[in-house]
C-alpha atoms as a PDB file:
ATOM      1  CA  UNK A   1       2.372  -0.452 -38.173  1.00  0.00           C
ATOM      2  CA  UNK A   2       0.619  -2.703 -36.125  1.00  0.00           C
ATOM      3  CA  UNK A   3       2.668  -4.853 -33.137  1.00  0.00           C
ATOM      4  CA  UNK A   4       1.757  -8.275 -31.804  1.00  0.00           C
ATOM      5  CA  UNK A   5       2.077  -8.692 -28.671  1.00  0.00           C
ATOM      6  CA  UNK A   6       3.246 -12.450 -27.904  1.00  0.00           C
ATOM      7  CA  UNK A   7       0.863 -14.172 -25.456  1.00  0.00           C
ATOM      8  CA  UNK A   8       3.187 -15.922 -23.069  1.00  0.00           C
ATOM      9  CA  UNK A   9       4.269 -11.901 -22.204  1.00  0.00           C
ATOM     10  CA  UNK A  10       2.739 -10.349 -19.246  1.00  0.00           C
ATOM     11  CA  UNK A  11       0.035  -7.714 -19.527  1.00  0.00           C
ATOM     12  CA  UNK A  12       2.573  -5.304 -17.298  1.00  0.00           C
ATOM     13  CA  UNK A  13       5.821  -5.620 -19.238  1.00  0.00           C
ATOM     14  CA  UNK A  14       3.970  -4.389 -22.708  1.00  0.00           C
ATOM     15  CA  UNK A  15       3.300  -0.949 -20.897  1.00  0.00           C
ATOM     16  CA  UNK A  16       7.012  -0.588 -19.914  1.00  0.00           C
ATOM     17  CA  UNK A  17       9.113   1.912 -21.447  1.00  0.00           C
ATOM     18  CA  UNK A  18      10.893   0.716 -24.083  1.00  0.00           C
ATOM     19  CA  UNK A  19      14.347   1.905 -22.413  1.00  0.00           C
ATOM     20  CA  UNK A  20      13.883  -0.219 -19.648  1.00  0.00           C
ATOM     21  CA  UNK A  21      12.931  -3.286 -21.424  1.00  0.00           C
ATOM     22  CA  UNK A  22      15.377  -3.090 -23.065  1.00  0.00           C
ATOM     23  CA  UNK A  23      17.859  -2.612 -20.221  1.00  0.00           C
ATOM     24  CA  UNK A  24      15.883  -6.090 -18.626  1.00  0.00           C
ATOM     25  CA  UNK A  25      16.559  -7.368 -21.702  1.00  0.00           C
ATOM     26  CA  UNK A  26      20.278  -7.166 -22.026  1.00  0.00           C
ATOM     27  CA  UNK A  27      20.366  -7.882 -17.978  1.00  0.00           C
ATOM     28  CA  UNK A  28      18.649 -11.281 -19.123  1.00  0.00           C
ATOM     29  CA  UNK A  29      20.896 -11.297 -21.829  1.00  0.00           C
ATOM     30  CA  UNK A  30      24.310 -10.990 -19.867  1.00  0.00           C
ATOM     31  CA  UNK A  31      23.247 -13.614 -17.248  1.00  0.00           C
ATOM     32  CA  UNK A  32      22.423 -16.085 -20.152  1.00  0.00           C
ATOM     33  CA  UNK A  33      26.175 -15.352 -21.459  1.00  0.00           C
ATOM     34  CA  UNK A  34      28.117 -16.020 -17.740  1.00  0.00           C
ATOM     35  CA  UNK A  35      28.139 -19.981 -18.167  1.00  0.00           C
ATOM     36  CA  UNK A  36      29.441 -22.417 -20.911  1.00  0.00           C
ATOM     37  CA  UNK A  37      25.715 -23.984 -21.431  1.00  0.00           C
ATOM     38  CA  UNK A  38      23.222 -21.475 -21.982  1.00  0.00           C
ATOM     39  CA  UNK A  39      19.365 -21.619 -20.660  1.00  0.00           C
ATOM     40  CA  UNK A  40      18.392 -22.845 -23.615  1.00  0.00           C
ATOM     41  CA  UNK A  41      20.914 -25.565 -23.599  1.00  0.00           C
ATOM     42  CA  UNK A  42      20.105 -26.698 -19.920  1.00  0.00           C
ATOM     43  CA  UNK A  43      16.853 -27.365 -21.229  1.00  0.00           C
ATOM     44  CA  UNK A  44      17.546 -30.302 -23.499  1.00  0.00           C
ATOM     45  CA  UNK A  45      17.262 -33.626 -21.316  1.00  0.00           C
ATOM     46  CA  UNK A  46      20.590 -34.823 -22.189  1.00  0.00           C
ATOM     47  CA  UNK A  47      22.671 -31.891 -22.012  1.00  0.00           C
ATOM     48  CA  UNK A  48      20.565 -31.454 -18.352  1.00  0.00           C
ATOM     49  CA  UNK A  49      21.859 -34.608 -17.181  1.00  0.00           C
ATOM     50  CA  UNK A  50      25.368 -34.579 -18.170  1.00  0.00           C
ATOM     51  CA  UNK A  51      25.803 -31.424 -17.155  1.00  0.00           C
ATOM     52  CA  UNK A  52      24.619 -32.451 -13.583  1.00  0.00           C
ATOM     53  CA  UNK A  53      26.734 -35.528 -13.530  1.00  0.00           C
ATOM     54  CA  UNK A  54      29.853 -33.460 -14.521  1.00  0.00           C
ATOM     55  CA  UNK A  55      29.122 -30.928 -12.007  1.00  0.00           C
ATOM     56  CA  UNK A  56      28.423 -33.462  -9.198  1.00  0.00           C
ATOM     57  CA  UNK A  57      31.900 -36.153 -10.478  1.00  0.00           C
ATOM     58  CA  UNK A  58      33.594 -32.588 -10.429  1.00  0.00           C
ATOM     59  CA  UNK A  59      32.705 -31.440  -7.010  1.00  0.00           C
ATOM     60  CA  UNK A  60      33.389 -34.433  -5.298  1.00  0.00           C
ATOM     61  CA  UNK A  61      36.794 -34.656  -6.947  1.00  0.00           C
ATOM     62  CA  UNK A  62      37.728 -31.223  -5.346  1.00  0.00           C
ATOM     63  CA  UNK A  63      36.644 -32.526  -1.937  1.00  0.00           C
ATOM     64  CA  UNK A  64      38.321 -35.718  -2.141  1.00  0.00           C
ATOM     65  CA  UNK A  65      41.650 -33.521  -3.237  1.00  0.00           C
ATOM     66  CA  UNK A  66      41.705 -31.027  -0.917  1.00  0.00           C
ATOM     67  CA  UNK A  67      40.176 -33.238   2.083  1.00  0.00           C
ATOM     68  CA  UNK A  68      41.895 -36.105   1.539  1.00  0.00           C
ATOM     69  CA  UNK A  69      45.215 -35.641   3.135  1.00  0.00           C
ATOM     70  CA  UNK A  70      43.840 -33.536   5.907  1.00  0.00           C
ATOM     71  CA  UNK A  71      41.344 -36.362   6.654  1.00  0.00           C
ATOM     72  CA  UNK A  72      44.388 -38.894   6.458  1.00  0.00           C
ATOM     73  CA  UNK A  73      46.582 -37.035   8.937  1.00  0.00           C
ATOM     74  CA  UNK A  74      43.813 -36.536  11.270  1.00  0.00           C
ATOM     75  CA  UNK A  75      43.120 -40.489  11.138  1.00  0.00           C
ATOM     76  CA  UNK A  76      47.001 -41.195  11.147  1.00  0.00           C
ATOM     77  CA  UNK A  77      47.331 -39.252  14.647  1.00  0.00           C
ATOM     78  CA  UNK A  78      45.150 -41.639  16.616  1.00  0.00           C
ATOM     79  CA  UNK A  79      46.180 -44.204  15.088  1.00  0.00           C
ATOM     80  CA  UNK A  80      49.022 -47.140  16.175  1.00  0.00           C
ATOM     81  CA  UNK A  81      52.202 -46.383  14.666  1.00  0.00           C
ATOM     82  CA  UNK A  82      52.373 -50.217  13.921  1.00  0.00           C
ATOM     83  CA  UNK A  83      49.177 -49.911  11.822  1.00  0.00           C
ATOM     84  CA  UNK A  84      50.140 -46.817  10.036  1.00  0.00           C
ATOM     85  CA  UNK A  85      53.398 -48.406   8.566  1.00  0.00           C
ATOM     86  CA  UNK A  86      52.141 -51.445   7.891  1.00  0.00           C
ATOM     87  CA  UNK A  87      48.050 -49.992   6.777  1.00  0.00           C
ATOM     88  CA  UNK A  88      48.645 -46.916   5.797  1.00  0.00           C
ATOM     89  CA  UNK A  89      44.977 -46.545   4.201  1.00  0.00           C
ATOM     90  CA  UNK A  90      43.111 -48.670   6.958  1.00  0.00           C
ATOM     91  CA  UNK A  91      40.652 -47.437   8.684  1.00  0.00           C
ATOM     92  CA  UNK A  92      41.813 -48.280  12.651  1.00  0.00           C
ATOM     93  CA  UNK A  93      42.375 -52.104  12.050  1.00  0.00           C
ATOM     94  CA  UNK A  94      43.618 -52.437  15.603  1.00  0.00           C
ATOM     95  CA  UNK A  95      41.578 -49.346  17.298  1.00  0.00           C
ATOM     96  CA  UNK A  96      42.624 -46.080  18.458  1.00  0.00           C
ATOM     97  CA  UNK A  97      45.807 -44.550  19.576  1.00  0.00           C
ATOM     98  CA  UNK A  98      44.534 -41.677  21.428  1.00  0.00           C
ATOM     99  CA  UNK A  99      47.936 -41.912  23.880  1.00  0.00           C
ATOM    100  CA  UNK A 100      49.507 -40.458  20.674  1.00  0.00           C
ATOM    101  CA  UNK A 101      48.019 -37.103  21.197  1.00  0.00           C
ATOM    102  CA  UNK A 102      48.576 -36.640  24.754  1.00  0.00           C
ATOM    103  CA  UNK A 103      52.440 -37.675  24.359  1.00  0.00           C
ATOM    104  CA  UNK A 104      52.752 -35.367  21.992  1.00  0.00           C
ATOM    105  CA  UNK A 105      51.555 -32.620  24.291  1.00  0.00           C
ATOM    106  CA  UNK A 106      53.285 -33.526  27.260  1.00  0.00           C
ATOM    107  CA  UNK A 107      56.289 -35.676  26.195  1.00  0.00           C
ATOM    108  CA  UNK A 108      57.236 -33.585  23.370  1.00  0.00           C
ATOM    109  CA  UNK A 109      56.001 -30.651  24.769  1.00  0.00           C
ATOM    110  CA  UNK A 110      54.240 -29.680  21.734  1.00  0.00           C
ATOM    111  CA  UNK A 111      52.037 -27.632  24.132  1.00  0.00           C
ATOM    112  CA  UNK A 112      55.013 -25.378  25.155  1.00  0.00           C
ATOM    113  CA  UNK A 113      56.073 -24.622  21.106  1.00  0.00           C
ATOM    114  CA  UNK A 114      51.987 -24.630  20.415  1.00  0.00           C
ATOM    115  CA  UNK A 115      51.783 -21.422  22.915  1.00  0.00           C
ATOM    116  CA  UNK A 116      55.228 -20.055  21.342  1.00  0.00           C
ATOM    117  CA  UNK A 117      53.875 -20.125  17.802  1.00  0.00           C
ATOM    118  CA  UNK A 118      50.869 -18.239  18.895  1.00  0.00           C
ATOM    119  CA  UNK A 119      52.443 -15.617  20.765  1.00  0.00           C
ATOM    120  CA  UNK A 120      54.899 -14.969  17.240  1.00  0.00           C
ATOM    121  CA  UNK A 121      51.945 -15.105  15.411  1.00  0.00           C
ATOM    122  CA  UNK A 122      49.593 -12.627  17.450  1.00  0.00           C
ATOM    123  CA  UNK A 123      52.755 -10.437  17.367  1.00  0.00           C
ATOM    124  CA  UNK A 124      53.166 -10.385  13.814  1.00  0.00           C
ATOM    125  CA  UNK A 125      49.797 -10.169  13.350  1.00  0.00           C
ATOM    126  CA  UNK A 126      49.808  -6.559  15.362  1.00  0.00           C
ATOM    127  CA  UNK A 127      52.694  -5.622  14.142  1.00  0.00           C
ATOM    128  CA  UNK A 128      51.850  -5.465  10.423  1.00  0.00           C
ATOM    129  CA  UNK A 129      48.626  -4.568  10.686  1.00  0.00           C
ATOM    130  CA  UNK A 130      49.853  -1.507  12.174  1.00  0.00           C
ATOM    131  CA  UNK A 131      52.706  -0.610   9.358  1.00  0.00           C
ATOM    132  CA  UNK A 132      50.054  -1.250   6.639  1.00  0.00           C
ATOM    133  CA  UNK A 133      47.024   0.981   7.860  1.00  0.00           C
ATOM    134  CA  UNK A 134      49.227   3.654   9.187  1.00  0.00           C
ATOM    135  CA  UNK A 135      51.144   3.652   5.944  1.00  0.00           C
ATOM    136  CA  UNK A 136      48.332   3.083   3.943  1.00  0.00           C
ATOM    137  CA  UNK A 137      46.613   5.976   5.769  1.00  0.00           C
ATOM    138  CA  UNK A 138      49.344   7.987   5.171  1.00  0.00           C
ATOM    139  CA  UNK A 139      49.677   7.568   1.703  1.00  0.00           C
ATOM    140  CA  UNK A 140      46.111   7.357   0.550  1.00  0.00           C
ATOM    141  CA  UNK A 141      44.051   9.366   3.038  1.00  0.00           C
ATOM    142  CA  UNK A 142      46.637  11.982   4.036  1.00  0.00           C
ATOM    143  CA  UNK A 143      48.551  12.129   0.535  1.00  0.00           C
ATOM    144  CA  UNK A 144      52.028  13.809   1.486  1.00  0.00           C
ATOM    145  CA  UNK A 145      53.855  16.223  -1.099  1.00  0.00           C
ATOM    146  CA  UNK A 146      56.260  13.005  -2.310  1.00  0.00           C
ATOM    147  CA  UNK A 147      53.756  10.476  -1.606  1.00  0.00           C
ATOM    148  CA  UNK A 148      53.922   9.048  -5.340  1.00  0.00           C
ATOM    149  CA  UNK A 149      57.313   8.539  -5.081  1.00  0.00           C
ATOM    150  CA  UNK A 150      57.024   6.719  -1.894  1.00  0.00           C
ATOM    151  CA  UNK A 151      54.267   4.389  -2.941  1.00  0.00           C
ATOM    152  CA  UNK A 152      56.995   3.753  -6.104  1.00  0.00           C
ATOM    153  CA  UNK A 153      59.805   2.790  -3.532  1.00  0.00           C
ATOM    154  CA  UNK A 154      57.924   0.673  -2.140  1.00  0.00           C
ATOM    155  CA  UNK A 155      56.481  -0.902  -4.626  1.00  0.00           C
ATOM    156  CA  UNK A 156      60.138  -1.654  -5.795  1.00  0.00           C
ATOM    157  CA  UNK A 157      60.916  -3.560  -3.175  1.00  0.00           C
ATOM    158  CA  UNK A 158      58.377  -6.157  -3.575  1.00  0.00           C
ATOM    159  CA  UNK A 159      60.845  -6.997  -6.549  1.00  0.00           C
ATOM    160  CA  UNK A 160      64.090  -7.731  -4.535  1.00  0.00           C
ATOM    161  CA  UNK A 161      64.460 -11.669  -3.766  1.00  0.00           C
ATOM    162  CA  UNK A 162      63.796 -12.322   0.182  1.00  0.00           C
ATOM    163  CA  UNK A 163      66.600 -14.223   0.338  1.00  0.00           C
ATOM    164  CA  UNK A 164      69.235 -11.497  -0.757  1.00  0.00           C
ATOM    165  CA  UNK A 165      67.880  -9.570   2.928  1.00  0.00           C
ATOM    166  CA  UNK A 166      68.662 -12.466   4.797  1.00  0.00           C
ATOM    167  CA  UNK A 167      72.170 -11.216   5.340  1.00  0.00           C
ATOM    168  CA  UNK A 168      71.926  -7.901   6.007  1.00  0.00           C
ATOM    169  CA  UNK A 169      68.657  -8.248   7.799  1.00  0.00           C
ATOM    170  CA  UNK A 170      70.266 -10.518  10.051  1.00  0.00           C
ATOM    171  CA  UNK A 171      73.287  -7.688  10.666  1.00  0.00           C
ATOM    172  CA  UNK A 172      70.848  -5.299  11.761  1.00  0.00           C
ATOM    173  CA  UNK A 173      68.898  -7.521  14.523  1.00  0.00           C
ATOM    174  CA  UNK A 174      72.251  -8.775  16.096  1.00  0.00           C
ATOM    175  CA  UNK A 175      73.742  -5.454  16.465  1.00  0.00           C
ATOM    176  CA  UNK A 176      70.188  -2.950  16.463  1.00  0.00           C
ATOM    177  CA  UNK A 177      70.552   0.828  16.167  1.00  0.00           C
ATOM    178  CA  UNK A 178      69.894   2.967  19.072  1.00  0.00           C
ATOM    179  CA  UNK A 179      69.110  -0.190  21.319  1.00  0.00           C
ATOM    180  CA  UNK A 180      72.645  -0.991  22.077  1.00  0.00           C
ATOM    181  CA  UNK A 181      71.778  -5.240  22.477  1.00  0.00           C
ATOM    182  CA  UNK A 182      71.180  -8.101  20.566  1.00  0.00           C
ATOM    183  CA  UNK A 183      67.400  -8.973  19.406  1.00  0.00           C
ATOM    184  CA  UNK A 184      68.844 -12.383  18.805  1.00  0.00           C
ATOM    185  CA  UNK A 185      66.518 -15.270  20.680  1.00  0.00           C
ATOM    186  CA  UNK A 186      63.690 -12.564  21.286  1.00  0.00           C
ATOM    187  CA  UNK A 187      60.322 -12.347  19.856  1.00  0.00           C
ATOM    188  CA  UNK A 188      61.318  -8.818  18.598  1.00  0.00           C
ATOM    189  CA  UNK A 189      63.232 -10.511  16.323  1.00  0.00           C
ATOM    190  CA  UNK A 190      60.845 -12.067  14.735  1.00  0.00           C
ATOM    191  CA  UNK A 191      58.061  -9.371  14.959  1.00  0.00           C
ATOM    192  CA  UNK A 192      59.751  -6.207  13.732  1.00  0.00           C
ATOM    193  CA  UNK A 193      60.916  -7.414  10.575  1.00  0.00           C
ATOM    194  CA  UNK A 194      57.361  -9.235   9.907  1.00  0.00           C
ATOM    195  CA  UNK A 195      56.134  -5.063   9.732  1.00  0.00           C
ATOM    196  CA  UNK A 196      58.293  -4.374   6.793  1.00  0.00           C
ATOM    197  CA  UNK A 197      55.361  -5.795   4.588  1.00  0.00           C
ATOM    198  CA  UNK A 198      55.485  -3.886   1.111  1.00  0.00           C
ATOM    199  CA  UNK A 199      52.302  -6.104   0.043  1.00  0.00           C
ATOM    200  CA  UNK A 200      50.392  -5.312   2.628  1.00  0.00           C
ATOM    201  CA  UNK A 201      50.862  -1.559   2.700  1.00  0.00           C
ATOM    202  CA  UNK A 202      50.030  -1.134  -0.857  1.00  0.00           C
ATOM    203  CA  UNK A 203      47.248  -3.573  -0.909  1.00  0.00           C
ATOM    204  CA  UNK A 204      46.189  -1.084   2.084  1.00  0.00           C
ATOM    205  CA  UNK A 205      46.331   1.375   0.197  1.00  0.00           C
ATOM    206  CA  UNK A 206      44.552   0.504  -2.796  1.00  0.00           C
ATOM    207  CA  UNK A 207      41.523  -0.266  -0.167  1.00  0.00           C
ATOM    208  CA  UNK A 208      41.775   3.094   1.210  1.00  0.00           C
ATOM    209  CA  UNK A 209      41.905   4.755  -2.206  1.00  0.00           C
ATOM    210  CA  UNK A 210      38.375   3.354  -2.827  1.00  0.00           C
ATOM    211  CA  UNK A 211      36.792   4.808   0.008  1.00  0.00           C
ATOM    212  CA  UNK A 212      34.667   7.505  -0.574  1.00  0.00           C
ATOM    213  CA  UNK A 213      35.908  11.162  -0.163  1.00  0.00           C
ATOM    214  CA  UNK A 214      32.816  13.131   0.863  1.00  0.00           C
ATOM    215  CA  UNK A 215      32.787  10.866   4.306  1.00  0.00           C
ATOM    216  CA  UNK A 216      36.728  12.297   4.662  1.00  0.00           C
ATOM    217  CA  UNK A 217      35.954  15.882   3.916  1.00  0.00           C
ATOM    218  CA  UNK A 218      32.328  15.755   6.463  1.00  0.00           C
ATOM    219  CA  UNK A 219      34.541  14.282   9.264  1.00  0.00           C
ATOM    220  CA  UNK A 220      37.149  17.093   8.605  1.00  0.00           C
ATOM    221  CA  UNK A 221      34.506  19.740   8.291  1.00  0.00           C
ATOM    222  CA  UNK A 222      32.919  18.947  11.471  1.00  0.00           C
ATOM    223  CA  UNK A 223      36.487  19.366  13.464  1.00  0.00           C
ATOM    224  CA  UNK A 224      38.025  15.711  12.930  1.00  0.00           C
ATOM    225  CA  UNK A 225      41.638  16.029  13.649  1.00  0.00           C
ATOM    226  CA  UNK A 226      44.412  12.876  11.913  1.00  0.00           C
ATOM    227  CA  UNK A 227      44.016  10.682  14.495  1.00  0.00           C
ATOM    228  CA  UNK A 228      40.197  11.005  14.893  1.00  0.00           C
ATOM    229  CA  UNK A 229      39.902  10.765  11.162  1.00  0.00           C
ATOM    230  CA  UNK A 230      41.645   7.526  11.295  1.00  0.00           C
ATOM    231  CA  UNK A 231      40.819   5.731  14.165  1.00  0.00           C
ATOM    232  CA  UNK A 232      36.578   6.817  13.930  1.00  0.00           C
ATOM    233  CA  UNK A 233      36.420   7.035  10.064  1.00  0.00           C
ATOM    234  CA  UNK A 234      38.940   5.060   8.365  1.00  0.00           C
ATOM    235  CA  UNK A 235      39.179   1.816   9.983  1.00  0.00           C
ATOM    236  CA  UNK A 236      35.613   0.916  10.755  1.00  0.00           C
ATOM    237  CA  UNK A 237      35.277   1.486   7.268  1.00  0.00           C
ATOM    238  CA  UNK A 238      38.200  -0.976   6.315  1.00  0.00           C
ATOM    239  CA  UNK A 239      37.013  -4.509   8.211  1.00  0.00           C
ATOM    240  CA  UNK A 240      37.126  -6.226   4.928  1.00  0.00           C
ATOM    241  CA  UNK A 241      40.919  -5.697   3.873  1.00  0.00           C
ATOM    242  CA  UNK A 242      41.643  -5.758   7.840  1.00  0.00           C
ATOM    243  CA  UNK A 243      40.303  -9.427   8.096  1.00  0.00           C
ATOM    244  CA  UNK A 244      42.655  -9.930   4.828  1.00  0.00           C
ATOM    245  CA  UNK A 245      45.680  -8.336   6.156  1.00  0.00           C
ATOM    246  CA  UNK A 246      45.204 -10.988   9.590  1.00  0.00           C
ATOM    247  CA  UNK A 247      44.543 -14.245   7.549  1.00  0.00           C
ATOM    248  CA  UNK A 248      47.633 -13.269   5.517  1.00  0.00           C
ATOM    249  CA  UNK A 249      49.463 -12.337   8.716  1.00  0.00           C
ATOM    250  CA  UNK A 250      48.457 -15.123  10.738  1.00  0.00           C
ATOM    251  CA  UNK A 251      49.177 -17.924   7.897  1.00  0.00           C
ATOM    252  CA  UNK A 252      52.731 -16.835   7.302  1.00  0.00           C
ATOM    253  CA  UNK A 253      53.744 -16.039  10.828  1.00  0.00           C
ATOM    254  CA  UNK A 254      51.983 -20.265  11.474  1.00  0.00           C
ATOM    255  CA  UNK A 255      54.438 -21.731   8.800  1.00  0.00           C
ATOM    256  CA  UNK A 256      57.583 -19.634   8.918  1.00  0.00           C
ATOM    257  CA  UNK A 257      60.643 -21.598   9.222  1.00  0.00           C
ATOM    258  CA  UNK A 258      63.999 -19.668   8.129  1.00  0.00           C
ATOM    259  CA  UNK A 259      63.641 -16.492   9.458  1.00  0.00           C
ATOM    260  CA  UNK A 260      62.543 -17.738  12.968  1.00  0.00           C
ATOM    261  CA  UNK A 261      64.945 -21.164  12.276  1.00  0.00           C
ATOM    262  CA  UNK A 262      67.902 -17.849  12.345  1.00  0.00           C
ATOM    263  CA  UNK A 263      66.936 -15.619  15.105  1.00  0.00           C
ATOM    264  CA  UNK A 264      65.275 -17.411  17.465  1.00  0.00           C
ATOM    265  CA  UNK A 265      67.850 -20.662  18.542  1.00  0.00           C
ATOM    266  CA  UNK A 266      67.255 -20.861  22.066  1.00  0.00           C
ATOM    267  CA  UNK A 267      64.612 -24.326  22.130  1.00  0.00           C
ATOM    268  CA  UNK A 268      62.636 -22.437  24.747  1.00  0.00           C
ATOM    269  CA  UNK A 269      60.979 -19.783  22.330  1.00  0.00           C
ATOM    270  CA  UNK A 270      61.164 -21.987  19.029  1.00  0.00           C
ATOM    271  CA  UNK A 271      57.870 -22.014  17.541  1.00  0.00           C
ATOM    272  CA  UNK A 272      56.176 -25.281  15.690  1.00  0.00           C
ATOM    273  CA  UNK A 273      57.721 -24.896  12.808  1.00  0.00           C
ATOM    274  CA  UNK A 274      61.558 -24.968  13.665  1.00  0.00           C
ATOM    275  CA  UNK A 275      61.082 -27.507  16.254  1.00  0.00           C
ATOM    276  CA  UNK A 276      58.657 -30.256  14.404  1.00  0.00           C
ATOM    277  CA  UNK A 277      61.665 -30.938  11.688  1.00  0.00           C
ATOM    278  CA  UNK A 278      64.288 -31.303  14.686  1.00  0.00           C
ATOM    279  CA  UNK A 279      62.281 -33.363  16.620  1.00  0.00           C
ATOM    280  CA  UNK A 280      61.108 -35.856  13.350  1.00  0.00           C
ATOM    281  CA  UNK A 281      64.135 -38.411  13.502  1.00  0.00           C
ATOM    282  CA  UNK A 282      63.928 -38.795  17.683  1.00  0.00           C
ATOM    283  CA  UNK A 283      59.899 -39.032  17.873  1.00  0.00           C
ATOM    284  CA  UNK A 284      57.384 -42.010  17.519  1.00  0.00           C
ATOM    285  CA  UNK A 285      56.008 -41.793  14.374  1.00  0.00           C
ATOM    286  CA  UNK A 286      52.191 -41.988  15.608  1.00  0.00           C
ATOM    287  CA  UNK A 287      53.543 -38.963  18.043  1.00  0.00           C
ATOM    288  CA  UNK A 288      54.915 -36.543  15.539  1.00  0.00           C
ATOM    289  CA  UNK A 289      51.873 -37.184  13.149  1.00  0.00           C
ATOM    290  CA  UNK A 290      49.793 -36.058  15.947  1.00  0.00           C
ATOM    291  CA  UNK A 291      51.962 -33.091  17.024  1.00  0.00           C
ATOM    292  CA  UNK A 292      51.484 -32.426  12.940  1.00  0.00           C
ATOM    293  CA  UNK A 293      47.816 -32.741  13.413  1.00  0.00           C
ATOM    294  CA  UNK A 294      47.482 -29.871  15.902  1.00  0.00           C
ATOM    295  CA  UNK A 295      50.127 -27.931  14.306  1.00  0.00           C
ATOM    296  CA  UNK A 296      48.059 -28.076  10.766  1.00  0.00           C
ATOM    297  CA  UNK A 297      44.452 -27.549  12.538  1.00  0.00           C
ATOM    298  CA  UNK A 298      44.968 -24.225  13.825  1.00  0.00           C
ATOM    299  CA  UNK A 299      45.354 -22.524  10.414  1.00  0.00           C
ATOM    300  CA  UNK A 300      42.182 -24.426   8.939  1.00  0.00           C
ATOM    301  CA  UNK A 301      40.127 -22.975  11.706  1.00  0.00           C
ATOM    302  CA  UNK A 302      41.452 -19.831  11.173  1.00  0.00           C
ATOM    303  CA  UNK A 303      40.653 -19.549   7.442  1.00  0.00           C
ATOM    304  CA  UNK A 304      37.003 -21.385   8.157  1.00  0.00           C
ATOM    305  CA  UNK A 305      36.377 -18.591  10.948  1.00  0.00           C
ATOM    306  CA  UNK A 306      37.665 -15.739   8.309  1.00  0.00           C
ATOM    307  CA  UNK A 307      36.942 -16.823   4.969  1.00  0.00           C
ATOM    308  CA  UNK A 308      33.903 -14.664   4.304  1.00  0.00           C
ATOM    309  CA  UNK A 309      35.646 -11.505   5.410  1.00  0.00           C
ATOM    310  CA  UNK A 310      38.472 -12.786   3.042  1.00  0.00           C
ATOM    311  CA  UNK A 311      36.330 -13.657   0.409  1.00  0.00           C
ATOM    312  CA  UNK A 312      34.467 -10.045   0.932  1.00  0.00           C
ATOM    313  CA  UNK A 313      37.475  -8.227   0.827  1.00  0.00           C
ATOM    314  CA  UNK A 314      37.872  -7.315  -3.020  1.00  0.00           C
ATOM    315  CA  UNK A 315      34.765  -4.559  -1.937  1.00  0.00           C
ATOM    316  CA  UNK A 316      33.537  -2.041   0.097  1.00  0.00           C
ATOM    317  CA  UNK A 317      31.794  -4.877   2.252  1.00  0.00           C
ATOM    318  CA  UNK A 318      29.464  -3.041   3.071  1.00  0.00           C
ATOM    319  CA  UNK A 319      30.977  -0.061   4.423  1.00  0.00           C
ATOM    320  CA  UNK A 320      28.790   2.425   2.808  1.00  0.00           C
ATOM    321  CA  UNK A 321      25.166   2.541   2.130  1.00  0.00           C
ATOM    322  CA  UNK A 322      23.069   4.916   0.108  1.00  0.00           C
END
């Protein structure tokens, strides 16, 4: 049986093995399947265009959601308070209010709670990170006699309500065991009970159960001891889930208001977000916007700085080559 060979096909792919043509074939085939249209769709004029004005009406609707109120707040905190209540969506019709951000670093000493919701957050941050690798470690990498029925524990507490361990939460930082004083208007009161992270140690874990095992049992063969193994193996291995853990960390520690709102009722240690809603009915209104504006810019530049390490973190990221 004779076989044509088509004459828009290149000499080189009629000498392939038929196995992998037919493995280029299917990749081609696959890739044609991810999107609604398919290649041979996008060719057609019409469907070309539409599809591009779609995509383009579509894309600039997502910007103009998720930038819009950002954009407003940003414009609202240099502007006149006059102009914002009577213009809301003017752009400066009597100029700039720049005054509003300096008053609401000085005169409502937004700079004071600025520094005191960084110093909760960085202590958060530190604390949980340490919980969920050591746990994770401990569970995954070290994998104690019981340690399925551990992971299972706490895995059921992810199901119990925050709210139900407000009470009894709140018991155990006024009267501490083994300390003998209150935690009450300390930042250990906010910090150790940001540790007890179920999420975090499992989704730890799960990251440490992909790593591979021959790098484990090397480091152990040539003399690695627990610590070594997790301090030169493990975590330079894990900066993907690490940069996940801090954005998660970080984000929830920057808008936390009960828990903090509780513990921490001295007005000298309150972080942003207890003081901004006590401060709202006594404050200019061009003030607090701005004093809003600086407490909402610190998380955007945050997630901007991280957001390939978060976006990377599903994977190895790299950790392994070869």
């Amino acid at each position: 049986m004779t076989t044509t060979i088509p004459a828009d096909v290149p000499l080189h792919e009629t000498i392939e093995p038929e196995g992998k043509r037919a493995k280029r074939a299917r990749v081609v085939l696959e890739d044609a399947d991810r999107g609604i249209l398919s290649p041979a769709d996008w060719r057609r004029p019409h469907v070309r265009i539409v599809g591009t004005v779609f995509n383009v009406i579509l894309g600039i609707s997502l910007v103009i959601i998720g930038l819009l109120p950002l954009l407003w707040l940003l414009k609202s905190a240099v502007t006149p308070t006059q102009d914002t209540l009577t213009n809301p969506l003017s752009l400066f019709p009597n100029g700039l209010a720049w005054s509003n951000i300096s008053k609401a670093w000085n005169d409502v000493q937004i700079g004071s709670f600025f520094f005191n919701t960084i110093w909760m957050a960085v202590g958060e941050w530190a604390v949980q990170l340490l919980v969920a690798t050591t746990g994770g470690y401990a569970l995954s990498v070290l994998k104690p006699r019981y340690g399925k029925i551990i992971s299972g524990l706490v895995l059921a507490t992810l199901f119990v309500p925050a709210v139900v361990l407000l009470v009894p939460l709140y018991l155990t930082i006024l009267h501490p065991p083994l300390i003998g004083h209150s935690l009450i208007n300390t930042f250990w009161a906010v910090w150790l009970p940001a540790g007890a992270s179920a999420f975090n140690v499992l989704l730890v874990m799960r990251f440490f159960d992909s790593l591979p095992r021959e790098v484990f049992e090397a480091a152990r063969t040539d003399g690695a001891g627990t610590f070594r193994l997790f301090w030169s193996i493990v975590l330079p291995m894990s900066k993907p889930i690490l940069g996940v853990v801090s954005v998660f960390a970080i984000n929830a520690a920057w808008a936390d208001f009960l828990w903090p709102n509780l513990v921490l009722t001295d007005i000298g240690i309150q972080p942003l977000s207890v003081r901004l809603p006590q401060i709202q009915s006594s404050t200019d209104l061009g003030v607090y916007l701005a004093a809003l504006t600086i407490a909402t810019l610190i998380p955007v530049v945050i997630f901007l700085i991280f957001q390939r390490t978060f976006l990377r973190g599903g994977g190895l990221g790299g950790a392994v080559k070869g």
